[in-house]
PDB file of N, CA and C in Angstrom:
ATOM      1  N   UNK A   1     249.479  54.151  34.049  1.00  0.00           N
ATOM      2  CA  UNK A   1     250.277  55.079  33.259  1.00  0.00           C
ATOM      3  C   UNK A   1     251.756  54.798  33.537  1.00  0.00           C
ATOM      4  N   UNK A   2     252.770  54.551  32.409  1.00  0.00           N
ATOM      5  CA  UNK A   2     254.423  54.678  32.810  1.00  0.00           C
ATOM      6  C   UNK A   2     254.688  55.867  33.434  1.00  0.00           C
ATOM      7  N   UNK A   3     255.659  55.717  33.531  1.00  0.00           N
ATOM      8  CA  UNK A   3     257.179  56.481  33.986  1.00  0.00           C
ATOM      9  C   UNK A   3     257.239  58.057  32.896  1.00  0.00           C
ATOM     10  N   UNK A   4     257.393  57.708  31.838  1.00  0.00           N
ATOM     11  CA  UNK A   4     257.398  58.419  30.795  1.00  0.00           C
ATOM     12  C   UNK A   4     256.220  59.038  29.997  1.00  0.00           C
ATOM     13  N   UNK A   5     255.052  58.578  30.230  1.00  0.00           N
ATOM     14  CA  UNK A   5     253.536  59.283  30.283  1.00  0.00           C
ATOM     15  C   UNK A   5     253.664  60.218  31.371  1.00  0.00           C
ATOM     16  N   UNK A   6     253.738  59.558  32.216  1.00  0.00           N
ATOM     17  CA  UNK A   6     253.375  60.611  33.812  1.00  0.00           C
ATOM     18  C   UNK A   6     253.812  61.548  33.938  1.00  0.00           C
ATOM     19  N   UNK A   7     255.322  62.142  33.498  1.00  0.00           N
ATOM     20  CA  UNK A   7     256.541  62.747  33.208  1.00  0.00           C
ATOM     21  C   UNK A   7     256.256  63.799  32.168  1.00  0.00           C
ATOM     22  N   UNK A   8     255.312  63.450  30.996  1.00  0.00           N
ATOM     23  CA  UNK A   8     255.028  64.164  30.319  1.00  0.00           C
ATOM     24  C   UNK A   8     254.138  64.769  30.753  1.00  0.00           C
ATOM     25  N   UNK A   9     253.106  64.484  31.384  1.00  0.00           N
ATOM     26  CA  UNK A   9     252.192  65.090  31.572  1.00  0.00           C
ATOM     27  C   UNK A   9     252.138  65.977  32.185  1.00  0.00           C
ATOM     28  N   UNK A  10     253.063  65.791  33.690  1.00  0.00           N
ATOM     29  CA  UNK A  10     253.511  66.684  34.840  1.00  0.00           C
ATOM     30  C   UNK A  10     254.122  67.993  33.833  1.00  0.00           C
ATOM     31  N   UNK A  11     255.046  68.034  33.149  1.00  0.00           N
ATOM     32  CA  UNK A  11     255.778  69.161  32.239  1.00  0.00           C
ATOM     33  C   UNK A  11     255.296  69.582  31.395  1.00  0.00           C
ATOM     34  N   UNK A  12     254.042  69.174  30.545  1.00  0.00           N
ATOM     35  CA  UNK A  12     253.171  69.749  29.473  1.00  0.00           C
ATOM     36  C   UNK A  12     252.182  70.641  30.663  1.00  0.00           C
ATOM     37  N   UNK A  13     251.568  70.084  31.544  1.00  0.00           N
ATOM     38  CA  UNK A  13     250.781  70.754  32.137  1.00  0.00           C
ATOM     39  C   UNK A  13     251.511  71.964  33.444  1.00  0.00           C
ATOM     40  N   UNK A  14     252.988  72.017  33.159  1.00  0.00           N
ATOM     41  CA  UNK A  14     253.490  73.220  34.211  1.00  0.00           C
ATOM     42  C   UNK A  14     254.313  73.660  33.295  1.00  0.00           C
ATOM     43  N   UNK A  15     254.810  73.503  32.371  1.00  0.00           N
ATOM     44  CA  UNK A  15     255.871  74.164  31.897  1.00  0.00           C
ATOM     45  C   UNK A  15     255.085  74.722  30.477  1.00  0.00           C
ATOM     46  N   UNK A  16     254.402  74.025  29.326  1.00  0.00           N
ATOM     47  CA  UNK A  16     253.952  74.364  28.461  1.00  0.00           C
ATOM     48  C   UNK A  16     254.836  74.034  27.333  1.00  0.00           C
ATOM     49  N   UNK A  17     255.681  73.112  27.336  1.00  0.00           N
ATOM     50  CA  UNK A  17     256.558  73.132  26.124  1.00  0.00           C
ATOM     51  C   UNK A  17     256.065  72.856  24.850  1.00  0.00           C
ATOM     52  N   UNK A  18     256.995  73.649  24.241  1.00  0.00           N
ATOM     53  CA  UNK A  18     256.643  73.627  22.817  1.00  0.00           C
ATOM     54  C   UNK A  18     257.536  72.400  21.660  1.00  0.00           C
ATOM     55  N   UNK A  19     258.304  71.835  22.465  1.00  0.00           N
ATOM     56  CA  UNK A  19     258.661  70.639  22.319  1.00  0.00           C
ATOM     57  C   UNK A  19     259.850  69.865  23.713  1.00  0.00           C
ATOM     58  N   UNK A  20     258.810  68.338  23.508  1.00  0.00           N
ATOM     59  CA  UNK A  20     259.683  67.956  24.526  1.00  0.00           C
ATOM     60  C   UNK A  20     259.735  66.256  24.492  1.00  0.00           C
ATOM     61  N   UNK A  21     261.381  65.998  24.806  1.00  0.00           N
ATOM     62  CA  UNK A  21     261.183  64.310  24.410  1.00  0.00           C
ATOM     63  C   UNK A  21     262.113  64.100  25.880  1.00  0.00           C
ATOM     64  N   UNK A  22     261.564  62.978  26.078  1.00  0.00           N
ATOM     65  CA  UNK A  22     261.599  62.329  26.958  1.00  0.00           C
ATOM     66  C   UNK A  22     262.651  60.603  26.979  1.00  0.00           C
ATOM     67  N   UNK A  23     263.536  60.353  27.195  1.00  0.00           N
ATOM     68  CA  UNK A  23     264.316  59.193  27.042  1.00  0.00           C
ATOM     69  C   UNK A  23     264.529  58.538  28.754  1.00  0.00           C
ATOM     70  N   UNK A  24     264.032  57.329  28.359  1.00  0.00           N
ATOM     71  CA  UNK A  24     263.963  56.302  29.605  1.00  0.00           C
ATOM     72  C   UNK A  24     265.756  55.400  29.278  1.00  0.00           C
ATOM     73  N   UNK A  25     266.266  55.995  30.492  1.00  0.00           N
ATOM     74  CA  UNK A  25     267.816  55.544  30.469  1.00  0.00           C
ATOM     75  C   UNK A  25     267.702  54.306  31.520  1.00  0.00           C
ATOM     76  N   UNK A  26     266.864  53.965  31.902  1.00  0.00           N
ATOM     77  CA  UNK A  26     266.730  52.965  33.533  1.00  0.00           C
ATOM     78  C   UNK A  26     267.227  51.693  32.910  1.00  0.00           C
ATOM     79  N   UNK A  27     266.884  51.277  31.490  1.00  0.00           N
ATOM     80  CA  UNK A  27     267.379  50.205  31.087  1.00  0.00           C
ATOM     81  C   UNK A  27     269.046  50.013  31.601  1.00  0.00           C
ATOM     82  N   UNK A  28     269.916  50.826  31.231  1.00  0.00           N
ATOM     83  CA  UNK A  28     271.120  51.065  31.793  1.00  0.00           C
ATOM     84  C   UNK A  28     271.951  50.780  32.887  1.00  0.00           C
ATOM     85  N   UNK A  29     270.822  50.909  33.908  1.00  0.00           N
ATOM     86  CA  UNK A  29     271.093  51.200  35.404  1.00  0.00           C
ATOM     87  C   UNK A  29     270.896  49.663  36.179  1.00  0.00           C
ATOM     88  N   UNK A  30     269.812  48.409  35.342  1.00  0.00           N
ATOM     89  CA  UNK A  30     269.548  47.558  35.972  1.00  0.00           C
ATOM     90  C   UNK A  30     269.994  47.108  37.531  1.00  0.00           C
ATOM     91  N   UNK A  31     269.804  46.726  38.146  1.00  0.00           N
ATOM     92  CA  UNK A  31     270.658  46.316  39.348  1.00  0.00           C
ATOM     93  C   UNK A  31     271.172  47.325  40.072  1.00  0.00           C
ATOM     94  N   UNK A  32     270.999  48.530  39.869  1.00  0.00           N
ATOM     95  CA  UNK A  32     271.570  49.961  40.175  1.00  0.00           C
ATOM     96  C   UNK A  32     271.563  49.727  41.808  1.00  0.00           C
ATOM     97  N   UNK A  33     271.802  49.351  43.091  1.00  0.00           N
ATOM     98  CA  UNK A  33     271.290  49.388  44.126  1.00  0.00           C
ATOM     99  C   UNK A  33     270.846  50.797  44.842  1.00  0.00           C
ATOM    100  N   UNK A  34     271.726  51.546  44.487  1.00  0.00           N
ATOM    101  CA  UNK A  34     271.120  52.955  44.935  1.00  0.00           C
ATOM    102  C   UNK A  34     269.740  53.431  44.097  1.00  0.00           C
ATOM    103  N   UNK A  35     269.186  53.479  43.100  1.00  0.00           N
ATOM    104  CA  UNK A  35     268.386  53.693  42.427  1.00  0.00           C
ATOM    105  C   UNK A  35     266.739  53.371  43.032  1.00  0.00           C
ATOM    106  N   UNK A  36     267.127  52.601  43.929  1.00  0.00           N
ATOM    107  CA  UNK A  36     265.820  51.994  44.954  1.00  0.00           C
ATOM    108  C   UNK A  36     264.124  51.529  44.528  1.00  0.00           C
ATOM    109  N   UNK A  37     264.548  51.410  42.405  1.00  0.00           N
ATOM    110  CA  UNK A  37     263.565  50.888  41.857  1.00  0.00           C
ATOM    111  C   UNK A  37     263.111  52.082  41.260  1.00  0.00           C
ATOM    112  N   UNK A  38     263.895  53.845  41.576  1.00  0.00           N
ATOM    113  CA  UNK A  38     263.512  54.705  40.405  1.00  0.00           C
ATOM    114  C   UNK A  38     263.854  54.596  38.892  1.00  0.00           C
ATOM    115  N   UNK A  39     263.631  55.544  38.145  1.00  0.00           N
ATOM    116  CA  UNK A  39     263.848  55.002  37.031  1.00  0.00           C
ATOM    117  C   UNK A  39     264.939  56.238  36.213  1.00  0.00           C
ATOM    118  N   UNK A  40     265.964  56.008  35.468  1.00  0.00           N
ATOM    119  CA  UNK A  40     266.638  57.652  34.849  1.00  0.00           C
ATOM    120  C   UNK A  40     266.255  57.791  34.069  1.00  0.00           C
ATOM    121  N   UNK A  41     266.086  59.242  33.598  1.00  0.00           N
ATOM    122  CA  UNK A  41     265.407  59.700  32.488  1.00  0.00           C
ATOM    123  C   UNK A  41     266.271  60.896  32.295  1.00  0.00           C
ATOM    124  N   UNK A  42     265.911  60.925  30.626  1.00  0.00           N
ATOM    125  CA  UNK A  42     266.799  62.026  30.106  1.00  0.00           C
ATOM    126  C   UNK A  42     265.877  62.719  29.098  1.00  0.00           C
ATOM    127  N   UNK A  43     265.818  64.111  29.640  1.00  0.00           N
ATOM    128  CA  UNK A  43     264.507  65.198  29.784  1.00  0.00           C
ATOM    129  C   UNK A  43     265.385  66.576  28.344  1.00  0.00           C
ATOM    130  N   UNK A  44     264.890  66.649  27.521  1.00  0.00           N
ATOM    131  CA  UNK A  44     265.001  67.617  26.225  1.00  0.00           C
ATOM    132  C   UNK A  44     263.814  68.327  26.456  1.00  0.00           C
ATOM    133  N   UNK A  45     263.461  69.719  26.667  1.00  0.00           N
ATOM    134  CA  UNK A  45     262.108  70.496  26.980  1.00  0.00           C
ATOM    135  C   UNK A  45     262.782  71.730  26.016  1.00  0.00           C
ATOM    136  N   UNK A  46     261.989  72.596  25.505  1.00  0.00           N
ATOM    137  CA  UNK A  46     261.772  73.737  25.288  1.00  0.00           C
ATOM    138  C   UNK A  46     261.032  74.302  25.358  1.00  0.00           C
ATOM    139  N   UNK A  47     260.426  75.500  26.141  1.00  0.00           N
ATOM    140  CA  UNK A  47     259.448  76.029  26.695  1.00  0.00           C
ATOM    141  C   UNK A  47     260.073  77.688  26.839  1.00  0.00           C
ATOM    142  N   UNK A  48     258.704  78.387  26.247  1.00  0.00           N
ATOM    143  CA  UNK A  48     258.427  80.004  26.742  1.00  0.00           C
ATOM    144  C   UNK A  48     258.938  80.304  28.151  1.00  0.00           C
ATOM    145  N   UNK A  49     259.178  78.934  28.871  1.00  0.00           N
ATOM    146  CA  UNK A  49     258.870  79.500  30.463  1.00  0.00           C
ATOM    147  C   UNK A  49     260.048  79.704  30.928  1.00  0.00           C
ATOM    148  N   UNK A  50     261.152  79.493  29.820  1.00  0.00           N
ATOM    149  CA  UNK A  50     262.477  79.136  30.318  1.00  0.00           C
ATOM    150  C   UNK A  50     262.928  80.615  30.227  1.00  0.00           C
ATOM    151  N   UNK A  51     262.099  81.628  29.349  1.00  0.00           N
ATOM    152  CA  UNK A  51     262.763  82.780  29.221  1.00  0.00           C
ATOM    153  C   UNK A  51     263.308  83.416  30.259  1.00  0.00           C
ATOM    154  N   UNK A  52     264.539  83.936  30.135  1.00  0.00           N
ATOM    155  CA  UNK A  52     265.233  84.553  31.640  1.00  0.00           C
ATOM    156  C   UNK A  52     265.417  84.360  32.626  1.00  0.00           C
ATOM    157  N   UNK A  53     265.089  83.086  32.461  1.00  0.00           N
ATOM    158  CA  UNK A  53     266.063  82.161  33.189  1.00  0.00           C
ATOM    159  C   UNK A  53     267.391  81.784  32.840  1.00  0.00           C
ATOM    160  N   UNK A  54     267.987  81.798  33.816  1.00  0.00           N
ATOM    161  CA  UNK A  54     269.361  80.533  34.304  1.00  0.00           C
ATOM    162  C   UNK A  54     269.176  79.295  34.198  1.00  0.00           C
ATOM    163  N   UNK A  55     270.095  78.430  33.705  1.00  0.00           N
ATOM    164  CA  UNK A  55     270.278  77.111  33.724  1.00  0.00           C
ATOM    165  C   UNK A  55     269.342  76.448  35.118  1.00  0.00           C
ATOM    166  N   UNK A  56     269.965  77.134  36.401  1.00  0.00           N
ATOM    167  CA  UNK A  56     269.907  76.350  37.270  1.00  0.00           C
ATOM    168  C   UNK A  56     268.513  76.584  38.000  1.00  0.00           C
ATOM    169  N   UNK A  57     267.871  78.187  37.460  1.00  0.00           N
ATOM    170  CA  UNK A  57     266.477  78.158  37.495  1.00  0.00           C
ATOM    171  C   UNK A  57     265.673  77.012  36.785  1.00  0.00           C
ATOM    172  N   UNK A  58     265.731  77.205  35.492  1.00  0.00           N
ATOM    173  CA  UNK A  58     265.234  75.862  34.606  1.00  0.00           C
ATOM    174  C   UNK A  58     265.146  74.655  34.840  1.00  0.00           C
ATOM    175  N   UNK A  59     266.263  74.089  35.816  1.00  0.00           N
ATOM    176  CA  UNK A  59     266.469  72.854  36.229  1.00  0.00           C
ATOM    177  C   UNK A  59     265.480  72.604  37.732  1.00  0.00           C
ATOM    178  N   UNK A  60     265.378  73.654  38.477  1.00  0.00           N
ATOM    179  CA  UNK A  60     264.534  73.796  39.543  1.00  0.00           C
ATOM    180  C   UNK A  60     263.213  74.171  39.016  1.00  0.00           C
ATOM    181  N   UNK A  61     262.865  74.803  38.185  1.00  0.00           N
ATOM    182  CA  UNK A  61     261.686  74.437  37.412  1.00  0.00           C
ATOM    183  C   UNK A  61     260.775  73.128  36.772  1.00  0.00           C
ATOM    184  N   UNK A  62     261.997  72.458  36.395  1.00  0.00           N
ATOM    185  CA  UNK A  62     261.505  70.842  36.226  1.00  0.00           C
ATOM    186  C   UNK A  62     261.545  70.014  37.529  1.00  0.00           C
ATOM    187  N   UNK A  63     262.296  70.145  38.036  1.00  0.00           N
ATOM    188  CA  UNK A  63     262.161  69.431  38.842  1.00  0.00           C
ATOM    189  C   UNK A  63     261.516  69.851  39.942  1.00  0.00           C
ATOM    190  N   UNK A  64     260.760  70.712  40.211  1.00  0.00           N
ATOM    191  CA  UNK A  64     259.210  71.612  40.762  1.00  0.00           C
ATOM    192  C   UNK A  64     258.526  70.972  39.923  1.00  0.00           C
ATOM    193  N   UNK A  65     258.424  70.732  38.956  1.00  0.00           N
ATOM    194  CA  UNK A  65     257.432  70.028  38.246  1.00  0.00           C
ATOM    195  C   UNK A  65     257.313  68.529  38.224  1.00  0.00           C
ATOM    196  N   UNK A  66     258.252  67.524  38.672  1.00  0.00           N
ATOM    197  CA  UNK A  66     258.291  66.558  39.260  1.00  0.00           C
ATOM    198  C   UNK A  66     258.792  65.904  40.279  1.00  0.00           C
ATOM    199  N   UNK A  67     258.633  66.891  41.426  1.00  0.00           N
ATOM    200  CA  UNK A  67     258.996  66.888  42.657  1.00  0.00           C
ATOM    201  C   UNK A  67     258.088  65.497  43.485  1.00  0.00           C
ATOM    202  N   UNK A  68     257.165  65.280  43.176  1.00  0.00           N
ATOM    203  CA  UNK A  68     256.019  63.576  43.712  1.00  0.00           C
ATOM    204  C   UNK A  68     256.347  62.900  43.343  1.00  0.00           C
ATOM    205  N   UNK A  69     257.166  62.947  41.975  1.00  0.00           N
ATOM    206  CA  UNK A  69     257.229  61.760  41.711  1.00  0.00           C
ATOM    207  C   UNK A  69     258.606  61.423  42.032  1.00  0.00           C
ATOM    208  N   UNK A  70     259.371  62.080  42.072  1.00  0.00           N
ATOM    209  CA  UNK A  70     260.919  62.195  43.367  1.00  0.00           C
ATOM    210  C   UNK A  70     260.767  61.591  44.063  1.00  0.00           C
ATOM    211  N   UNK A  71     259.718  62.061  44.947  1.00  0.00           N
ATOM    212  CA  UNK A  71     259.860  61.690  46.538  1.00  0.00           C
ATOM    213  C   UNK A  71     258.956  60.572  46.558  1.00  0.00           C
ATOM    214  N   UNK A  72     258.599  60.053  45.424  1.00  0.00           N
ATOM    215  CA  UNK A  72     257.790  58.862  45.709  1.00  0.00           C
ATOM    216  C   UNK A  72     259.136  57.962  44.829  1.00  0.00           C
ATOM    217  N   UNK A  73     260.285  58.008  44.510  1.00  0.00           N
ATOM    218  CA  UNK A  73     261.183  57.177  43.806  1.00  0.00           C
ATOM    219  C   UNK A  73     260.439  56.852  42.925  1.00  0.00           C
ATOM    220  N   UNK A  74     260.096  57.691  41.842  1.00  0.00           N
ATOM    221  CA  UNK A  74     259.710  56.964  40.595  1.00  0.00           C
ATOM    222  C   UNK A  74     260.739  57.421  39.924  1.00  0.00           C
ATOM    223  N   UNK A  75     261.280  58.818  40.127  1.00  0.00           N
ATOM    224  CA  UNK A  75     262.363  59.180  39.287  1.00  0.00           C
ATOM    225  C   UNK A  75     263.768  59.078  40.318  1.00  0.00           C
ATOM    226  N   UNK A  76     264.403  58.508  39.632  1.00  0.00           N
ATOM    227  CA  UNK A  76     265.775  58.528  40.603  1.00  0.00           C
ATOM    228  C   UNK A  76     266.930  59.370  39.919  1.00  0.00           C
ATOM    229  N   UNK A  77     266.910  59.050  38.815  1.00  0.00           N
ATOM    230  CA  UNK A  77     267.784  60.148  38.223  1.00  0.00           C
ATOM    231  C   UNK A  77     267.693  60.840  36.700  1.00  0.00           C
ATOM    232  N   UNK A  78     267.492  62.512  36.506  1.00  0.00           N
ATOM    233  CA  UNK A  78     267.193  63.145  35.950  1.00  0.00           C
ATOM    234  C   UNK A  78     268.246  64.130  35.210  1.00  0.00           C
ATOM    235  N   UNK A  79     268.368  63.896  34.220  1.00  0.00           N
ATOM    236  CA  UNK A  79     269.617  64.678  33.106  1.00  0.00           C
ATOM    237  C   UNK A  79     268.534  65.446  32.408  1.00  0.00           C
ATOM    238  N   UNK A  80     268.466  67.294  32.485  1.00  0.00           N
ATOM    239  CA  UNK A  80     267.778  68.230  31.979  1.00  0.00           C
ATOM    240  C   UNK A  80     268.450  68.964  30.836  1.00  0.00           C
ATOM    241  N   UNK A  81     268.231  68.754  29.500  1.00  0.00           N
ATOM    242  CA  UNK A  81     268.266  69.968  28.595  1.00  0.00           C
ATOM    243  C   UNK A  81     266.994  70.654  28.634  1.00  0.00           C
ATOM    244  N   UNK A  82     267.045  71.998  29.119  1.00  0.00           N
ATOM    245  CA  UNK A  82     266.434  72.849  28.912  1.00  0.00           C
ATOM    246  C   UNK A  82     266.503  74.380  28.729  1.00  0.00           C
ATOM    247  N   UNK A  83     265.294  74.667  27.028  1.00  0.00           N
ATOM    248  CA  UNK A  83     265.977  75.687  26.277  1.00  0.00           C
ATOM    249  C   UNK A  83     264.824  76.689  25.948  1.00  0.00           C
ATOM    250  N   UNK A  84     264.876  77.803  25.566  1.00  0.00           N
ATOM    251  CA  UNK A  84     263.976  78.357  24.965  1.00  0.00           C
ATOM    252  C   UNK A  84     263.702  78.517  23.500  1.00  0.00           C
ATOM    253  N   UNK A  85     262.715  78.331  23.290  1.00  0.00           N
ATOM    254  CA  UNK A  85     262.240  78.486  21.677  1.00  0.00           C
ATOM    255  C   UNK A  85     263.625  78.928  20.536  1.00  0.00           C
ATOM    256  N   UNK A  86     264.058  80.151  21.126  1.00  0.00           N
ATOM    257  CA  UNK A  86     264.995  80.802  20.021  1.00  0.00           C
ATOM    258  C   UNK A  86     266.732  79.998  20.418  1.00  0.00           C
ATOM    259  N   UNK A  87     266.694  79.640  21.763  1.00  0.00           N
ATOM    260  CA  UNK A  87     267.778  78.418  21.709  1.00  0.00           C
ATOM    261  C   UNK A  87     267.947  77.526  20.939  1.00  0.00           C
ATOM    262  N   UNK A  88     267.289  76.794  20.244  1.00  0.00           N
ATOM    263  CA  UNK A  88     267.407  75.485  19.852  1.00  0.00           C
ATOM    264  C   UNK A  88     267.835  75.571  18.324  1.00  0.00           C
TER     265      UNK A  88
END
């Protein structure tokens, strides 16, 4: 499974979004030396779950939701829009 399967799956199955796209930025980064072979991704979610939440809840929400794959450097760096249904 990619980078960007796995990613989805982790956030469809904790967050529930009702739409969500996913953009692989790693092309970008090639040679990145800090990056240590993770990959960046740039995360668009909208989800019920975001209701009443804060930004910075939401963002600790996703990234609770791909916290393994963090700490296993698959993701190295993560740019979050995240909104609720009547946001968008």
């Amino acid at each position: 499974m990619n980078r960007v399967d796995a990613i989805r799956d982790r956030l469809t199955a904790t967050l529930a979004p009702q739409r969500l796209e996913i953009i692989d930025d790693s092309q970008k980064h090639a040679g990145h030396a800090s990056a240590g072979g993770g990959g960046h991704f740039r995360v668009h979610i909208v989800a019920e779950a975001f209701r009443g939440q804060g930004t910075l809840q939401r963002h600790r929400m996703v990234y609770a939701a791909l916290a393994e794959m963090m700490q296993q450097n698959e993701v190295h760096a993560l740019s979050i829009e995240a909104r609720t249904p009547d946001e968008t």
